[in-house]
N, C-alpha and C. Protein backbone atom coordinates (compact mmCIF):
# COMPACT_ATOMS: atom_id res chain seq x y z
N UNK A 1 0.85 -1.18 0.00
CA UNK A 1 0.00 0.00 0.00
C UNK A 1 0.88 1.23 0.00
N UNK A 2 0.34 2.23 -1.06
CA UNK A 2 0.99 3.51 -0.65
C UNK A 2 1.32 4.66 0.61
N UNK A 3 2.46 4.99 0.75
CA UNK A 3 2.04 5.54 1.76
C UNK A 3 2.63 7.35 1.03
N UNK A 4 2.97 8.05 2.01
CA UNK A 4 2.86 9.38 2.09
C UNK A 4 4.56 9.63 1.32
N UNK A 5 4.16 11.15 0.35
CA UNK A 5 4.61 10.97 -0.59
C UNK A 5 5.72 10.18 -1.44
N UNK A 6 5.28 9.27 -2.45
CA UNK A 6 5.77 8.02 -2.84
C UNK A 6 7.09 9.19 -3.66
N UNK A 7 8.02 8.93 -3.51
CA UNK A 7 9.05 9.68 -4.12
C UNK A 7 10.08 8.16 -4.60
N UNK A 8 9.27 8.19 -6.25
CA UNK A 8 9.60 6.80 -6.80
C UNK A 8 10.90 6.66 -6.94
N UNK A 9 11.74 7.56 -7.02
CA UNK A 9 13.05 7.40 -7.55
C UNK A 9 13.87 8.32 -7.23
N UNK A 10 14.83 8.21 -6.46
CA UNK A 10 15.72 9.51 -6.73
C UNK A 10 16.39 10.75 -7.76
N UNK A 11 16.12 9.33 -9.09
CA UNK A 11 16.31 9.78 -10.58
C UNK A 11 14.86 10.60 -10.78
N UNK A 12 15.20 11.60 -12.04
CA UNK A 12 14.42 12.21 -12.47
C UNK A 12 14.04 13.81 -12.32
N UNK A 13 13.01 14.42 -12.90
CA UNK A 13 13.02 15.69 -12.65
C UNK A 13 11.50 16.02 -11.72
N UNK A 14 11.01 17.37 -12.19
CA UNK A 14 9.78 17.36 -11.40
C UNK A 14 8.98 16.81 -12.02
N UNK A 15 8.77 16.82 -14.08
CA UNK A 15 7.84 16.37 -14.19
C UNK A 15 7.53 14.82 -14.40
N UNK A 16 9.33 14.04 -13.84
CA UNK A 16 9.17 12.06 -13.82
C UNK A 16 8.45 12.33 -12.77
N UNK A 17 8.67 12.95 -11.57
CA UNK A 17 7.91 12.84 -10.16
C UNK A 17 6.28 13.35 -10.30
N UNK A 18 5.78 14.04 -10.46
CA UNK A 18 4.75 14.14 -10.91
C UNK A 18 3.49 13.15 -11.49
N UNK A 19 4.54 12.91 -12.82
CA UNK A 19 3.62 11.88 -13.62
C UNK A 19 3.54 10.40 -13.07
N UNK A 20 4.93 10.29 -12.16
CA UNK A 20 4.83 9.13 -11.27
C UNK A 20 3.45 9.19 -10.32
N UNK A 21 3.53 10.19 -9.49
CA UNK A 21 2.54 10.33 -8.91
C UNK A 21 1.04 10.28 -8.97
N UNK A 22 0.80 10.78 -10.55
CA UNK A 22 -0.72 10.63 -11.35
C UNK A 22 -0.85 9.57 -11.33
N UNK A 23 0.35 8.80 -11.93
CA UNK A 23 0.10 7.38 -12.16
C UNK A 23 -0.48 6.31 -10.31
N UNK A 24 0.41 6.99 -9.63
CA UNK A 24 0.38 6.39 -8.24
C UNK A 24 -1.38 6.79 -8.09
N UNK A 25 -2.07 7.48 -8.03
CA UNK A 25 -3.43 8.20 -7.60
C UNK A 25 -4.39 7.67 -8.83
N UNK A 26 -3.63 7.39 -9.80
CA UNK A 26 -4.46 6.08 -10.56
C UNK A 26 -4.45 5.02 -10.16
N UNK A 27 -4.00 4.18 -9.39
CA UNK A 27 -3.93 2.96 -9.24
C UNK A 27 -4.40 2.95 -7.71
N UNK A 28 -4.53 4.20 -7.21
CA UNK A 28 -5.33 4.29 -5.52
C UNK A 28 -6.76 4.49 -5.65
N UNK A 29 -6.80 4.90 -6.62
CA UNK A 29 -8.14 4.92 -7.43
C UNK A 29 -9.07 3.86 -7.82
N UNK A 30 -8.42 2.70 -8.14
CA UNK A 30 -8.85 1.46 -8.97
C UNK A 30 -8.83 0.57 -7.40
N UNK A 31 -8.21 0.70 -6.52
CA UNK A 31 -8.12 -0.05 -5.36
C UNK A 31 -9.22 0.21 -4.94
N UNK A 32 -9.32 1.67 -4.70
CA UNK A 32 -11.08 1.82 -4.02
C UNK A 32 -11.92 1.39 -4.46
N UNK A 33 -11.60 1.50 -5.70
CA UNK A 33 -13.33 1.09 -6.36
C UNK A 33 -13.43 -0.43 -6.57
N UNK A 34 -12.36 -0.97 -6.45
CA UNK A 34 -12.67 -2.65 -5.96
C UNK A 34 -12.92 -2.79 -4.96
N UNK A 35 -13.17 -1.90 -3.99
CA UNK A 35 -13.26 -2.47 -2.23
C UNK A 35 -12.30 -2.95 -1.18
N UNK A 36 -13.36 -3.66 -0.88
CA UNK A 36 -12.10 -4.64 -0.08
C UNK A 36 -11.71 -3.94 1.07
N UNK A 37 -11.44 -5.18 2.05
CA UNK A 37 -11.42 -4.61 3.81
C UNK A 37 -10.20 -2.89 3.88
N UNK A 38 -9.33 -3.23 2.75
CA UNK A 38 -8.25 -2.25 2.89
C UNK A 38 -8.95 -0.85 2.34
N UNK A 39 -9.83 -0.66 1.95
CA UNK A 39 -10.07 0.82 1.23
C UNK A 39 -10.17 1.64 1.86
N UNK A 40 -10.43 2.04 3.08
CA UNK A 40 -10.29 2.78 3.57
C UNK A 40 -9.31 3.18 3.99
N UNK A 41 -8.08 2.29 4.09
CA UNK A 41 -6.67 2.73 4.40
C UNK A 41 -6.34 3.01 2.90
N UNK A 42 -6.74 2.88 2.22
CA UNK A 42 -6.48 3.51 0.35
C UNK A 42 -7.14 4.47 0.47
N UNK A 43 -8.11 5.02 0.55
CA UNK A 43 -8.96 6.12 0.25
C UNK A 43 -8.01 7.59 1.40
N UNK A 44 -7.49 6.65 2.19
CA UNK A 44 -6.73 7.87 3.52
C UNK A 44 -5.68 8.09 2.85
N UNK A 45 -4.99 7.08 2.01
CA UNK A 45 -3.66 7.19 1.06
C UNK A 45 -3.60 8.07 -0.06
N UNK A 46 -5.01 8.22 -0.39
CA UNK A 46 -5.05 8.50 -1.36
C UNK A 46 -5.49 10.00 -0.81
N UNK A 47 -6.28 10.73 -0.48
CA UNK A 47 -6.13 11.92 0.35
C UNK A 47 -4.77 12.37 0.99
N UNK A 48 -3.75 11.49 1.08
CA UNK A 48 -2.78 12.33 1.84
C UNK A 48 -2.29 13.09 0.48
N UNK A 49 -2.00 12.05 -0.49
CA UNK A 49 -1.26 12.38 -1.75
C UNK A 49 -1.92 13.30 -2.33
N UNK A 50 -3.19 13.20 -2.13
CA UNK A 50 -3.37 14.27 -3.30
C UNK A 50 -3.10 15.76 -2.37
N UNK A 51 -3.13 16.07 -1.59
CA UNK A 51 -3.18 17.09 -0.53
C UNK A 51 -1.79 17.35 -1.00
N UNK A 52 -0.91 16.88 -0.61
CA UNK A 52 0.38 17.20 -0.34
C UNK A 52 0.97 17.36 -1.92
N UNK A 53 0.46 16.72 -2.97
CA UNK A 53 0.52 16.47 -4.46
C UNK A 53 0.33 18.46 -4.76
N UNK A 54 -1.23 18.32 -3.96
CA UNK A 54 -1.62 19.50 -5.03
C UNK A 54 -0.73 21.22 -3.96
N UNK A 55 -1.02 20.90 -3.36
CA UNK A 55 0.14 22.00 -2.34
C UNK A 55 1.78 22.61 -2.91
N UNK A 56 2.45 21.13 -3.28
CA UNK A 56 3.51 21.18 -3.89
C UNK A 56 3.15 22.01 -4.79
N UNK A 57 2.45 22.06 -6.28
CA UNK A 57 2.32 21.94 -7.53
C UNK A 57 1.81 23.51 -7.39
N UNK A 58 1.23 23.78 -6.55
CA UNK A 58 0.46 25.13 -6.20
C UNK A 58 2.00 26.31 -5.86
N UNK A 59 2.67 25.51 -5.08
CA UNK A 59 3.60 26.71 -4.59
C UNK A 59 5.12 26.30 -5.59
N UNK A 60 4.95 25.39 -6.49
CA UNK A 60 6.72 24.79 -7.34
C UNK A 60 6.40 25.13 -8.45
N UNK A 61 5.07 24.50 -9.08
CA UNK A 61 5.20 24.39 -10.60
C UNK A 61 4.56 25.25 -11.37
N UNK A 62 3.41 26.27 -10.92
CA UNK A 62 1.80 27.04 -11.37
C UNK A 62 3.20 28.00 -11.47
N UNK A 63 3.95 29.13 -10.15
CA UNK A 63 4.93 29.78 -10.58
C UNK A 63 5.83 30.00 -11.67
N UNK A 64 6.65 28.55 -11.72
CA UNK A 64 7.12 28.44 -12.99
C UNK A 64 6.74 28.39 -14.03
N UNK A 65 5.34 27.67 -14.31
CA UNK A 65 4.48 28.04 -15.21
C UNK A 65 4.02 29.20 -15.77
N UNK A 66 3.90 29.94 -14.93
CA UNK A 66 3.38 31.09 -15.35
C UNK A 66 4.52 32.51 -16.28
N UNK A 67 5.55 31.91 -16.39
CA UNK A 67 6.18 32.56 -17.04
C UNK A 67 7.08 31.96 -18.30
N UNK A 68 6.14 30.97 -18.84
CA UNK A 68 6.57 30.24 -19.71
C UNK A 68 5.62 30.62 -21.09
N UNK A 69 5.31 31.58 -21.11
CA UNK A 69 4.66 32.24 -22.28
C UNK A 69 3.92 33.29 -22.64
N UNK A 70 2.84 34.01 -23.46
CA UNK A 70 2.16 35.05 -22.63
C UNK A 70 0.62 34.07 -22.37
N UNK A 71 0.52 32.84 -22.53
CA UNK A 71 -0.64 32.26 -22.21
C UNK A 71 -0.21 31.72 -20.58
N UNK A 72 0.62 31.74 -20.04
CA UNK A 72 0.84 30.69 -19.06
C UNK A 72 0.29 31.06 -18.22
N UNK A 73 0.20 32.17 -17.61
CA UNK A 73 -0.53 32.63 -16.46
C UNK A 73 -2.45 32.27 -16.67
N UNK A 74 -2.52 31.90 -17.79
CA UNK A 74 -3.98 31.46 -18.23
C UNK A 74 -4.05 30.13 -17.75
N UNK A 75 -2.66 29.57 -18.25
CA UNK A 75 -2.68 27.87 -18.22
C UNK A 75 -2.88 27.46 -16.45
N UNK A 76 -2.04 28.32 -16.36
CA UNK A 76 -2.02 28.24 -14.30
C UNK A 76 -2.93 28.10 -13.91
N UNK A 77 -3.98 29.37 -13.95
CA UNK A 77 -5.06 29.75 -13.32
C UNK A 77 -6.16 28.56 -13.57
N UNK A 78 -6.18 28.00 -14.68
CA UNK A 78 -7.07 26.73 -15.41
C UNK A 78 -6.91 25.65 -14.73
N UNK A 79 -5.59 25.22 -14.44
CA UNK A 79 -5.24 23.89 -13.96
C UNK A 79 -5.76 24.46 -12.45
N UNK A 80 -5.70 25.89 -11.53
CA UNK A 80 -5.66 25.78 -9.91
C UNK A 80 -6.93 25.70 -9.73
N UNK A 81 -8.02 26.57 -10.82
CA UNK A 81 -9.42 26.29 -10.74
C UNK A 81 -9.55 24.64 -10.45
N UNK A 82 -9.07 23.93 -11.17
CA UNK A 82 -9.18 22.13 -11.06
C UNK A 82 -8.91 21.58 -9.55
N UNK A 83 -7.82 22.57 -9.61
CA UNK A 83 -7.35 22.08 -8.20
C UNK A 83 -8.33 22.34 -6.78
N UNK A 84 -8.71 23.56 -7.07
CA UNK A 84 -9.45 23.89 -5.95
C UNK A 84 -10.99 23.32 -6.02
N UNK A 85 -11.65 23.32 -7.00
CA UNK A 85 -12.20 22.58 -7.18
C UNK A 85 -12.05 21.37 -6.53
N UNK A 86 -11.30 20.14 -6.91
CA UNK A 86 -11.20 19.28 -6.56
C UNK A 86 -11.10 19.27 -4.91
N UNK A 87 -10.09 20.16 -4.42
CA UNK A 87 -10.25 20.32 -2.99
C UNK A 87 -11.32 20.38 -2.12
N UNK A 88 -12.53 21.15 -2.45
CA UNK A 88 -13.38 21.13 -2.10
C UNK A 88 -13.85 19.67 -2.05
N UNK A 89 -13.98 19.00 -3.10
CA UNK A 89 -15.02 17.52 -3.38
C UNK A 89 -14.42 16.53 -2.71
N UNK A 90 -13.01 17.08 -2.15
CA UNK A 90 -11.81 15.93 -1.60
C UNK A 90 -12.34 16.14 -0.10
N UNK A 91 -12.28 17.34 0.37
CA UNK A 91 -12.98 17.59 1.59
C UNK A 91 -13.99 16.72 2.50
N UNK A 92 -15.20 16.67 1.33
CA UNK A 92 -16.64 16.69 1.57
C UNK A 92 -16.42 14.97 1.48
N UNK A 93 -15.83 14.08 0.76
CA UNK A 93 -15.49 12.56 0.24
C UNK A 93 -15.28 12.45 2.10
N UNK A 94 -13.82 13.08 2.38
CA UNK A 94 -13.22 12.93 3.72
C UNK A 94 -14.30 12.85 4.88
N UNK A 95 -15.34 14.33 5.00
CA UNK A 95 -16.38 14.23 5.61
C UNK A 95 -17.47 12.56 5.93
N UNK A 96 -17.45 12.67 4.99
CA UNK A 96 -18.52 11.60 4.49
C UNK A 96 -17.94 10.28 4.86
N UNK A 97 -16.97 9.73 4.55
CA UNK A 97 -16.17 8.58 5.03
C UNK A 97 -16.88 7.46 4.00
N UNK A 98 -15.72 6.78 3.86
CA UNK A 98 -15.99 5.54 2.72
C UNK A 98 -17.52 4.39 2.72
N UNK A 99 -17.99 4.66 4.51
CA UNK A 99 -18.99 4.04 4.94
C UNK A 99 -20.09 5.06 4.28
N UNK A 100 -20.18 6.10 4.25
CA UNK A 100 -21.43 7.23 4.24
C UNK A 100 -21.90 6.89 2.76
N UNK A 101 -23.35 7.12 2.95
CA UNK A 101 -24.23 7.14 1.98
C UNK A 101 -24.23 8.25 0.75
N UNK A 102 -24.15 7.64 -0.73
CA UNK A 102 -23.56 8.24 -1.50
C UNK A 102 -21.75 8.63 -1.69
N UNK A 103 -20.70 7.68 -0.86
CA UNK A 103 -19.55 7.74 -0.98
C UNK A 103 -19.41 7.13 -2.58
N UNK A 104 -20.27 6.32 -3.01
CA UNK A 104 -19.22 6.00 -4.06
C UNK A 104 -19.44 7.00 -5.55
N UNK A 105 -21.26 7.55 -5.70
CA UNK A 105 -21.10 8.36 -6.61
C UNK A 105 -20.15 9.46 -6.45
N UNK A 106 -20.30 9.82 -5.04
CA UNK A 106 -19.34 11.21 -5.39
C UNK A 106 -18.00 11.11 -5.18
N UNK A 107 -17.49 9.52 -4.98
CA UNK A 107 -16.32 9.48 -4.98
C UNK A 107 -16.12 9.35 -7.18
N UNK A 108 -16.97 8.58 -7.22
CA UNK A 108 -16.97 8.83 -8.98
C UNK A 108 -17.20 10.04 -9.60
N UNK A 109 -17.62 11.02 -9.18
CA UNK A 109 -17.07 12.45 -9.84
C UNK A 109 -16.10 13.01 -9.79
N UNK A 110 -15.25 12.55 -8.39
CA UNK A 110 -14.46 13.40 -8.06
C UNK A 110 -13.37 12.53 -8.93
N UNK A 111 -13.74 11.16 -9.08
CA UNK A 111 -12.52 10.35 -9.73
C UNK A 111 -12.33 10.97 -11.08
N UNK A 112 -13.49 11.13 -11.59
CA UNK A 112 -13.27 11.95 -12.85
C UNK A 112 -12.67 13.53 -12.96
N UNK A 113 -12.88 14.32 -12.46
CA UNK A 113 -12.24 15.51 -12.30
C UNK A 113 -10.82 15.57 -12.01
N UNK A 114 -10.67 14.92 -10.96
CA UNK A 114 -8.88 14.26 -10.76
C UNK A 114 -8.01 13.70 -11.97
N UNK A 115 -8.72 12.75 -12.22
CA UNK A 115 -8.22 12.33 -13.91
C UNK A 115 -8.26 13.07 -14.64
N UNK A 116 -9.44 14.00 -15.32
CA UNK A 116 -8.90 15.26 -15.93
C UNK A 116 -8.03 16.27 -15.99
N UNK A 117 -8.07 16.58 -14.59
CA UNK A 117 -6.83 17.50 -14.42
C UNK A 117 -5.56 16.96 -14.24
N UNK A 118 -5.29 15.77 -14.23
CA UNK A 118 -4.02 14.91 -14.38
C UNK A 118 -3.50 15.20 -15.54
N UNK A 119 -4.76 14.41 -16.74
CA UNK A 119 -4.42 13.99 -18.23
C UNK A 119 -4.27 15.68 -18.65
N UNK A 120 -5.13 16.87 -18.41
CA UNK A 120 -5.14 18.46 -18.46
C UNK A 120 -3.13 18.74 -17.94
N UNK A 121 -2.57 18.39 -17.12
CA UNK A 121 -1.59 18.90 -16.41
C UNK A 121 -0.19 17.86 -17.92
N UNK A 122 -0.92 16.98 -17.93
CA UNK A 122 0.31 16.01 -18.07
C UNK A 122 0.09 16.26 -20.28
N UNK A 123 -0.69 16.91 -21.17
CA UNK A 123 -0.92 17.65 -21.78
C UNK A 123 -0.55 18.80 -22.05
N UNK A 124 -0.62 19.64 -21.21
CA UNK A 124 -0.69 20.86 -21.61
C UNK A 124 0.90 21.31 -20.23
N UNK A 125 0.48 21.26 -19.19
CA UNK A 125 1.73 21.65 -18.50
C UNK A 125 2.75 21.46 -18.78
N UNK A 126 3.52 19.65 -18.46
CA UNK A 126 4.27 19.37 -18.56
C UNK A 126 4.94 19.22 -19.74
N UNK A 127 4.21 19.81 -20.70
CA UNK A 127 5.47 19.33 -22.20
C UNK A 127 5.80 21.53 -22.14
N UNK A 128 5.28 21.90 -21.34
CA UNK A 128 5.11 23.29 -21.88
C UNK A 128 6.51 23.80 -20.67
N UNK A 129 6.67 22.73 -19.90
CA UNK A 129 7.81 23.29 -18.62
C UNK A 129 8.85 22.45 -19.34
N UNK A 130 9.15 21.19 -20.18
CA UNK A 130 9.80 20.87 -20.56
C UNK A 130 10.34 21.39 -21.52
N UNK A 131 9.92 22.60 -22.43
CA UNK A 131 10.34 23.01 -23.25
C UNK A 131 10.86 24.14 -23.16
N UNK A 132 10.54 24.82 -22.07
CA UNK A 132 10.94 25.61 -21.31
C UNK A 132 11.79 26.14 -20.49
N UNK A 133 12.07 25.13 -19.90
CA UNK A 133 12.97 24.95 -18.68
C UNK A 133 14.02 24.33 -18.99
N UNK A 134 15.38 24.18 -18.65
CA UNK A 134 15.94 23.38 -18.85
C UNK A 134 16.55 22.41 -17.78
N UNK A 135 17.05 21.06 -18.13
CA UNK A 135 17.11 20.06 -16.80
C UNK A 135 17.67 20.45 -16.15
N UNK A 136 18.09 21.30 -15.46
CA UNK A 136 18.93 21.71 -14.38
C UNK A 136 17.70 22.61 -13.10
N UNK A 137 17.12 23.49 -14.25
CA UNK A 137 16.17 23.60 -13.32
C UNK A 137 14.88 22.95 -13.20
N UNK A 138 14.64 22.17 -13.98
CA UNK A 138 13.39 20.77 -13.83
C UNK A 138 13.64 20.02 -12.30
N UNK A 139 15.59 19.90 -12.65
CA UNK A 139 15.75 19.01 -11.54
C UNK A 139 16.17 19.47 -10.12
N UNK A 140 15.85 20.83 -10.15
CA UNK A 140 15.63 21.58 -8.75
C UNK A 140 14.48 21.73 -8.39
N UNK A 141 13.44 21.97 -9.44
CA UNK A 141 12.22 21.90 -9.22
C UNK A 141 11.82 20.72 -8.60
N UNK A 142 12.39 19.64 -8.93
CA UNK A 142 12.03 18.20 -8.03
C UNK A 142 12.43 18.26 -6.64
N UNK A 143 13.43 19.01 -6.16
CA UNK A 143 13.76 18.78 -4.70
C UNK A 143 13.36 20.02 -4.37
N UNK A 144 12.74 20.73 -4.96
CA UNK A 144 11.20 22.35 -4.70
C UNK A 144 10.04 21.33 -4.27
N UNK A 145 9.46 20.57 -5.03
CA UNK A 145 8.75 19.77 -4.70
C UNK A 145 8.82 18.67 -3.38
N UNK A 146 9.58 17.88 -3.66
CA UNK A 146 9.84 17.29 -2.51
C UNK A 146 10.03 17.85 -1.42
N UNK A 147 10.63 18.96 -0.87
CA UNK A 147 10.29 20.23 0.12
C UNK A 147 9.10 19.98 0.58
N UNK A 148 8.70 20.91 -0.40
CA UNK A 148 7.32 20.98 -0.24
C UNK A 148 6.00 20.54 -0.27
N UNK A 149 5.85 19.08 -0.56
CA UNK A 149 5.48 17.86 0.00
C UNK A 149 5.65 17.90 1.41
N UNK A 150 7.32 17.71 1.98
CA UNK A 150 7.34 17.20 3.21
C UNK A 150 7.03 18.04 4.15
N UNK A 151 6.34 19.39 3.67
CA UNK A 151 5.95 20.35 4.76
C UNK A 151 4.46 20.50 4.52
N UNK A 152 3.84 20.13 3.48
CA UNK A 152 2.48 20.32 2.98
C UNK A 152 1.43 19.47 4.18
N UNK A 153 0.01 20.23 4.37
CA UNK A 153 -1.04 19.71 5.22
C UNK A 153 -1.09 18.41 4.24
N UNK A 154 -1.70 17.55 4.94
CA UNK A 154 -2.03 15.89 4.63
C UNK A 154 -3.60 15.44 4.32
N UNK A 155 -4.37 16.76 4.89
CA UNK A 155 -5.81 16.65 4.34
C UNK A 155 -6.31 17.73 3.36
N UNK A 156 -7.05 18.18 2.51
CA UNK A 156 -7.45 19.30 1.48
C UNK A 156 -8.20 19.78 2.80
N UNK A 157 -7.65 21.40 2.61
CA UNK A 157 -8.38 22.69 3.16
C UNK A 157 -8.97 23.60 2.27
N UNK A 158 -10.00 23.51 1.69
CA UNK A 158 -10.79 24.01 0.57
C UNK A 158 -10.67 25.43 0.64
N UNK A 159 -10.81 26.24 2.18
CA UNK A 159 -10.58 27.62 2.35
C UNK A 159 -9.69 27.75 3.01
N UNK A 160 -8.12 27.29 2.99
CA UNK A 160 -7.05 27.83 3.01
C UNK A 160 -6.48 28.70 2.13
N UNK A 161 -5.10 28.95 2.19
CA UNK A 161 -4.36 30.12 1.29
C UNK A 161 -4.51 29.57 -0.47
N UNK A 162 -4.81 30.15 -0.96
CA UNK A 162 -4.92 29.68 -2.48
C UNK A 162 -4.00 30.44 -2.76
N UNK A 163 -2.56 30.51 -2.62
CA UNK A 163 -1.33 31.24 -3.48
C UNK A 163 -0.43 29.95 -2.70
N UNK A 164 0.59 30.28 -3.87
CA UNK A 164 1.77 29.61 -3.35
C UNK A 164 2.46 30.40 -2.16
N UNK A 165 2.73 31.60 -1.88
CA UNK A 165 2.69 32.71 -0.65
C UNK A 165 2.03 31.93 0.54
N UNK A 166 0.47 32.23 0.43
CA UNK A 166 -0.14 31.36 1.31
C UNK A 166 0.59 30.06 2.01
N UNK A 167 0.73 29.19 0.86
CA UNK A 167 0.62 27.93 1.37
C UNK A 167 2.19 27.86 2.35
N UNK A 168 2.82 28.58 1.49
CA UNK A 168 4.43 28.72 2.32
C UNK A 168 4.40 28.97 3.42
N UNK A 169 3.91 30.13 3.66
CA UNK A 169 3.23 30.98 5.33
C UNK A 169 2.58 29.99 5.86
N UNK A 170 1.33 29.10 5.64
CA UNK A 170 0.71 28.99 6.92
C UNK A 170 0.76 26.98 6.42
N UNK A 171 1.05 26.74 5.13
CA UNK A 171 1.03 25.29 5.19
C UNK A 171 1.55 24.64 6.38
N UNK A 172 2.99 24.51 6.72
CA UNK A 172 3.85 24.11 7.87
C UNK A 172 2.74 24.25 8.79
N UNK A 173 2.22 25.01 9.49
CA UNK A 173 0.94 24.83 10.93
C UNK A 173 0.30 23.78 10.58
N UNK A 174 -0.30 24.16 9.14
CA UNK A 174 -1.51 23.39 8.94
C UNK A 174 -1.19 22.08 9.15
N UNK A 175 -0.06 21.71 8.38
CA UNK A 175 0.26 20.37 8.23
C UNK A 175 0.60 19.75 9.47
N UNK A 176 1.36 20.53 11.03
CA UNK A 176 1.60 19.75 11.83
C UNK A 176 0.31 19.37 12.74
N UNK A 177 -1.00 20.25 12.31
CA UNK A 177 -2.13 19.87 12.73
C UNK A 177 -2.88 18.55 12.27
N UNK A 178 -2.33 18.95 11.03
CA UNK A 178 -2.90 17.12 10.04
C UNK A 178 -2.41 16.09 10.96
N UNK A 179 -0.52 16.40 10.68
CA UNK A 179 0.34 15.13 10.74
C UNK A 179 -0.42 14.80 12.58
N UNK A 180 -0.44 15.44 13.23
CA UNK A 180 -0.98 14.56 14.98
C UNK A 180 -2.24 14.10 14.58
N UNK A 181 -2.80 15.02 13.90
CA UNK A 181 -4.38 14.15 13.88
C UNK A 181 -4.57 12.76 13.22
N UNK A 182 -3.66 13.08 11.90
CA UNK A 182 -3.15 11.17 11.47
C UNK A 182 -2.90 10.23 12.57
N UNK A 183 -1.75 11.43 13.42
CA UNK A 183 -0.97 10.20 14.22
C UNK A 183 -2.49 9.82 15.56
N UNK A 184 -3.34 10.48 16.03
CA UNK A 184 -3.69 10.50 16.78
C UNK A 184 -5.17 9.24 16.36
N UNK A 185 -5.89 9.67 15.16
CA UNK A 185 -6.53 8.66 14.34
C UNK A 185 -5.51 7.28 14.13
N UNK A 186 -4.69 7.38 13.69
CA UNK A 186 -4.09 6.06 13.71
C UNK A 186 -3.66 5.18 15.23
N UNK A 187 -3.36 6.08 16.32
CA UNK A 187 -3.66 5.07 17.18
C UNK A 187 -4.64 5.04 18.02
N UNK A 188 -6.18 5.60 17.79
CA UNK A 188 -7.40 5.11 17.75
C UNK A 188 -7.50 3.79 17.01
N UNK A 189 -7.65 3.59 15.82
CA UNK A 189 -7.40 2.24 15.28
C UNK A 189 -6.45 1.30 15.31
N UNK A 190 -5.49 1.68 15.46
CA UNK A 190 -4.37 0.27 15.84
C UNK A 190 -4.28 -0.02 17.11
């Protein structure tokens, strides 16, 4: 089972880590929706990642993006709408818990919106930072990321800071509020 951010390889830049990661939140995806006694420790896996996924990407890559053309600051704003979006529906999934009534349609919208803005990011972003950027700073951008992962909240805060500013400033609190409440939920159950 996955756990908290899968950092597949030491090799690579931001956008191998990334697309690793889509791929990882695809396959946490397909676990849930088979069931099975473990899904709910998938569905918690799968909320950490995307939290900490979309946090990173908000304060490493939308930046860099945005000065990769005179459309980019368009492209940004498109993909964070997705994002926040999604935050919200990631929220309300969390609320609701894998037991609650109506978890699985609206876990199936949200599966779809996630996938869009994956296949949207991994389209249009990433060939647009690759052409852009060159590997030296791709591959700083990966340990920008990884940073900022390991300081990012672990659950979606729908009305938190929506800037990368924001998330810098007050993520770190947020997140050491997540990380006890994990730890504190996890030894409720174990």
């Amino acid at each position: 089972m996955s756990t908290l951010p899968s950092n597949q390889s030491a090799t690579g830049d931001a956008v191998d880590l990334l697309t690793a990661q889509h791929e990882e939140v695809r396959q946490l995806f397909a676990q849930i929706q088979g069931g099975g006694q473990g899904r709910k420790d998938t569905f918690e896996c799968l909320v950490r990642l995307l939290a900490v996924h979309e946090t990173a990407e908000e304060e490493v890559i939308y930046p860099a993006l945005r000065g990769t053309g005179p459309d980019g600051d368009q492209v940004a704003e498109a993909r964070k709408a997705e994002e926040d979006e999604a935050k919200t529906m990631l929220s309300d999934l969390e609320k609701l818990g894998v037991d609650g009534e109506g978890f699985d349609a609206q876990l199936e919208t949200f599966r779809m919106a996630v996938l869009a803005h994956a296949e949207n990011e991994e389209r249009e972003v990433f060939p647009r930072l690759r052409q852009s950027l060159d590997a030296e700073t791709l591959q700083s951008m990966r340990m920008a990321l990884e940073t900022a992962e390991a300081m990012a909240p672990t659950h979606p805060h729908p009305h938190g800071p929506e800037s990368a500013l924001g998330n810098i400033l007050v993520g770190p609190f947020v997140a050491v509020v997540d990380k006890v409440r994990d730890a504190l939920r996890a030894r409720k159950t174990g």
